[in-house]
C-alpha atoms as a PDB file:
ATOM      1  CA  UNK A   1     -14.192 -14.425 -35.189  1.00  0.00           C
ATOM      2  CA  UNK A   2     -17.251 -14.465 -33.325  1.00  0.00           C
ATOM      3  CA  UNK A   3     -16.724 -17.697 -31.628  1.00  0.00           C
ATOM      4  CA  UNK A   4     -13.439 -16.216 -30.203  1.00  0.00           C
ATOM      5  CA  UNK A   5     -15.349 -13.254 -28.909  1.00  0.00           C
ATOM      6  CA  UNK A   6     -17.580 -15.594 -27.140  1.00  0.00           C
ATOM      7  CA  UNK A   7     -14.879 -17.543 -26.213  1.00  0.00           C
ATOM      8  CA  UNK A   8     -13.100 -14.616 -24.480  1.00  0.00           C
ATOM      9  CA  UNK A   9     -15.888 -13.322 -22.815  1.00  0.00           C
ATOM     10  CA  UNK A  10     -17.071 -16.815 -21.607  1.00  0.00           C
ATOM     11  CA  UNK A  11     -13.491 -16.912 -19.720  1.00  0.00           C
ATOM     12  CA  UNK A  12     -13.726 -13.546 -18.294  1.00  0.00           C
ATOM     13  CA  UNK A  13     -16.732 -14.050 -16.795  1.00  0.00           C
ATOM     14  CA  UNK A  14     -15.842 -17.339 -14.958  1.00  0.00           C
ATOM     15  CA  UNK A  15     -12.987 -15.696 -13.774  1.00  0.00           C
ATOM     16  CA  UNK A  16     -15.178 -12.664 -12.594  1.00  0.00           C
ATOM     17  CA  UNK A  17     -17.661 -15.095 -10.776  1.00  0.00           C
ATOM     18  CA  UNK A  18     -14.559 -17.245  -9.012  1.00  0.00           C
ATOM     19  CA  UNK A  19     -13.448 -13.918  -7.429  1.00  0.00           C
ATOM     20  CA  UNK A  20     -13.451 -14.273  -3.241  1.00  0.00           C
ATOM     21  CA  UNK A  21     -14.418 -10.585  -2.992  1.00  0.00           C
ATOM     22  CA  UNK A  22     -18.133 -10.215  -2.574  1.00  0.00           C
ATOM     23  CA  UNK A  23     -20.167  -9.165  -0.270  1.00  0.00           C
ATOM     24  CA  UNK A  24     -20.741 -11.874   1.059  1.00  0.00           C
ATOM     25  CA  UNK A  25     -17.272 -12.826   2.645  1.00  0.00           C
ATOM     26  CA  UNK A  26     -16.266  -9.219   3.315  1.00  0.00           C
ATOM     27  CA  UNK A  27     -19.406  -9.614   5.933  1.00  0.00           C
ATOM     28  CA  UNK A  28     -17.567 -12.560   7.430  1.00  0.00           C
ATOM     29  CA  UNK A  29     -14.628 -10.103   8.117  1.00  0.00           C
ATOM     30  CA  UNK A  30     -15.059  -9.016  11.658  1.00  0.00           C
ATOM     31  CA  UNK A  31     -12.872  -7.109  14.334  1.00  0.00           C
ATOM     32  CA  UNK A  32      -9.835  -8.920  15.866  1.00  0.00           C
ATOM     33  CA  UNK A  33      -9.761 -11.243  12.956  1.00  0.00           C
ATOM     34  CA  UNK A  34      -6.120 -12.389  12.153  1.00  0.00           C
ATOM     35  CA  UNK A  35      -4.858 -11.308   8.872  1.00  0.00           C
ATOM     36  CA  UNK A  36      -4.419 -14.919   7.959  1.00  0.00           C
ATOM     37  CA  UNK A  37      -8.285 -15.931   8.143  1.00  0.00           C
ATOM     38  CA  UNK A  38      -8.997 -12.190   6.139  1.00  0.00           C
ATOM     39  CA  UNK A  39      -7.162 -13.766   3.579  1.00  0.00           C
ATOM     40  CA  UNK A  40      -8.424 -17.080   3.506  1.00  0.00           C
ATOM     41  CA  UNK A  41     -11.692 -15.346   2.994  1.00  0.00           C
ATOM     42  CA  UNK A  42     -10.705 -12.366   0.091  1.00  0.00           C
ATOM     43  CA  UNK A  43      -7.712 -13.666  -1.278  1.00  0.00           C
ATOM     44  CA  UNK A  44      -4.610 -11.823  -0.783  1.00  0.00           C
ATOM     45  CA  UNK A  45      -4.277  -8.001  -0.780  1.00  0.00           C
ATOM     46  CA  UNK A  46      -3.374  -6.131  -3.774  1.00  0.00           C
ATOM     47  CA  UNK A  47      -1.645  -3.566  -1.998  1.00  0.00           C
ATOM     48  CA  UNK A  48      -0.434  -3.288   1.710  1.00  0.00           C
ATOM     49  CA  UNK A  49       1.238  -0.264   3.980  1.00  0.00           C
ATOM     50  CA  UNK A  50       3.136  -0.478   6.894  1.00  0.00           C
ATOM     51  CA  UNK A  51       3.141   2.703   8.998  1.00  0.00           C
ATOM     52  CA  UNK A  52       3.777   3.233  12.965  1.00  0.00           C
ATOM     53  CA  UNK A  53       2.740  -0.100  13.410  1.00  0.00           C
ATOM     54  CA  UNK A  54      -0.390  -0.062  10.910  1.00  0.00           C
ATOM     55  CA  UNK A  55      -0.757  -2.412   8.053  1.00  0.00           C
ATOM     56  CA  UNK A  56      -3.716  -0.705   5.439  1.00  0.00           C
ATOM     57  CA  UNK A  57      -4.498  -3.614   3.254  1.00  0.00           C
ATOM     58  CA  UNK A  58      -6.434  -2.883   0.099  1.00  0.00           C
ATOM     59  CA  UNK A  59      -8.375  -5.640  -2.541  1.00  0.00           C
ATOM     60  CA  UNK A  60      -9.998  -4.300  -5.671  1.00  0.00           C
ATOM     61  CA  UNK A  61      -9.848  -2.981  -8.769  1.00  0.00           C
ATOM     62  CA  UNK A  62     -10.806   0.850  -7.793  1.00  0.00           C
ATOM     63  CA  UNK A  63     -14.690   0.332  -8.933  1.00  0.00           C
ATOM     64  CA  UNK A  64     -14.836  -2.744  -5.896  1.00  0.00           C
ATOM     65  CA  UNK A  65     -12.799  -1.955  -3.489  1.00  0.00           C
ATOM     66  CA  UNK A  66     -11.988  -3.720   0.394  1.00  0.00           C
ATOM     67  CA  UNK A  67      -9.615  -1.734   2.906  1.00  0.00           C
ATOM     68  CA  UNK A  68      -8.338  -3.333   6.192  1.00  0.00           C
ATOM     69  CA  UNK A  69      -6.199  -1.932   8.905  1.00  0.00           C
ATOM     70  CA  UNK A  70      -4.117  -4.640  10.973  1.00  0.00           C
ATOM     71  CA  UNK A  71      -2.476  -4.010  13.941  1.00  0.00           C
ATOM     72  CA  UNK A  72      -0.404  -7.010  15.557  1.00  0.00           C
ATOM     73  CA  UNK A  73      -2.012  -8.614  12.612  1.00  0.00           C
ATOM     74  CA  UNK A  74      -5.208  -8.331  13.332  1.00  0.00           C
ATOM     75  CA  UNK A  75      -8.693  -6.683  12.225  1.00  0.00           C
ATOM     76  CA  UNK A  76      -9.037  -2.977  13.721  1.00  0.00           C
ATOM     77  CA  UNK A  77     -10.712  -1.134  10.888  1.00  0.00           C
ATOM     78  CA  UNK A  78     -12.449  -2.590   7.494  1.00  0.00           C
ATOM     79  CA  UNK A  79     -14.747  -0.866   5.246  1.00  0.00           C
ATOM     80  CA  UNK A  80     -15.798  -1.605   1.391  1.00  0.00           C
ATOM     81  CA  UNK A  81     -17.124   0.210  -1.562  1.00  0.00           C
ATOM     82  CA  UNK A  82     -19.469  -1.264  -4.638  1.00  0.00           C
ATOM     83  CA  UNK A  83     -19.210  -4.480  -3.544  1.00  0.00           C
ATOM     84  CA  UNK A  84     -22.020  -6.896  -4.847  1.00  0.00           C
END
């Protein structure tokens, strides 16, 4: 039982540490960045809006959390929270 506890948390980990949203590559993000190369860098969004020609993009899980507003699909606003 205790190896599959290990197990588990062994796997959760490396799939914590493959994540693309860090720090480090949300400081890459800059304005007038196509939406394309913002995703190349974080991965795709989790969740996107389209309103009066604004996409809000948001990555995260609520505790680490990206936002990015797009117009003609590219970088106007970007701002993060308890990223590491």
């Amino acid at each position: 039982m205790q190896i599959r506890t290990a197990m588990a948390m062994t796997v959760m980990l490396l799939l914590l540490g493959c994540s693309k949203l860090t720090l480090e590559n949300y400081n890459k993000i800059s304005m007038g960045m196509p939406y394309d190369e913002v995703t190349q860098l974080i991965g795709k969004p989790d969740s996107c809006d389209d309103l009066m020609g604004v996409r809000s993009c948001q990555w995260g899980d609520g505790n680490h959390v990206v936002r990015v507003n797009f117009v003609s699909g590219k970088v106007l606003l970007f701002s993060s929270s308890n990223l590491q």
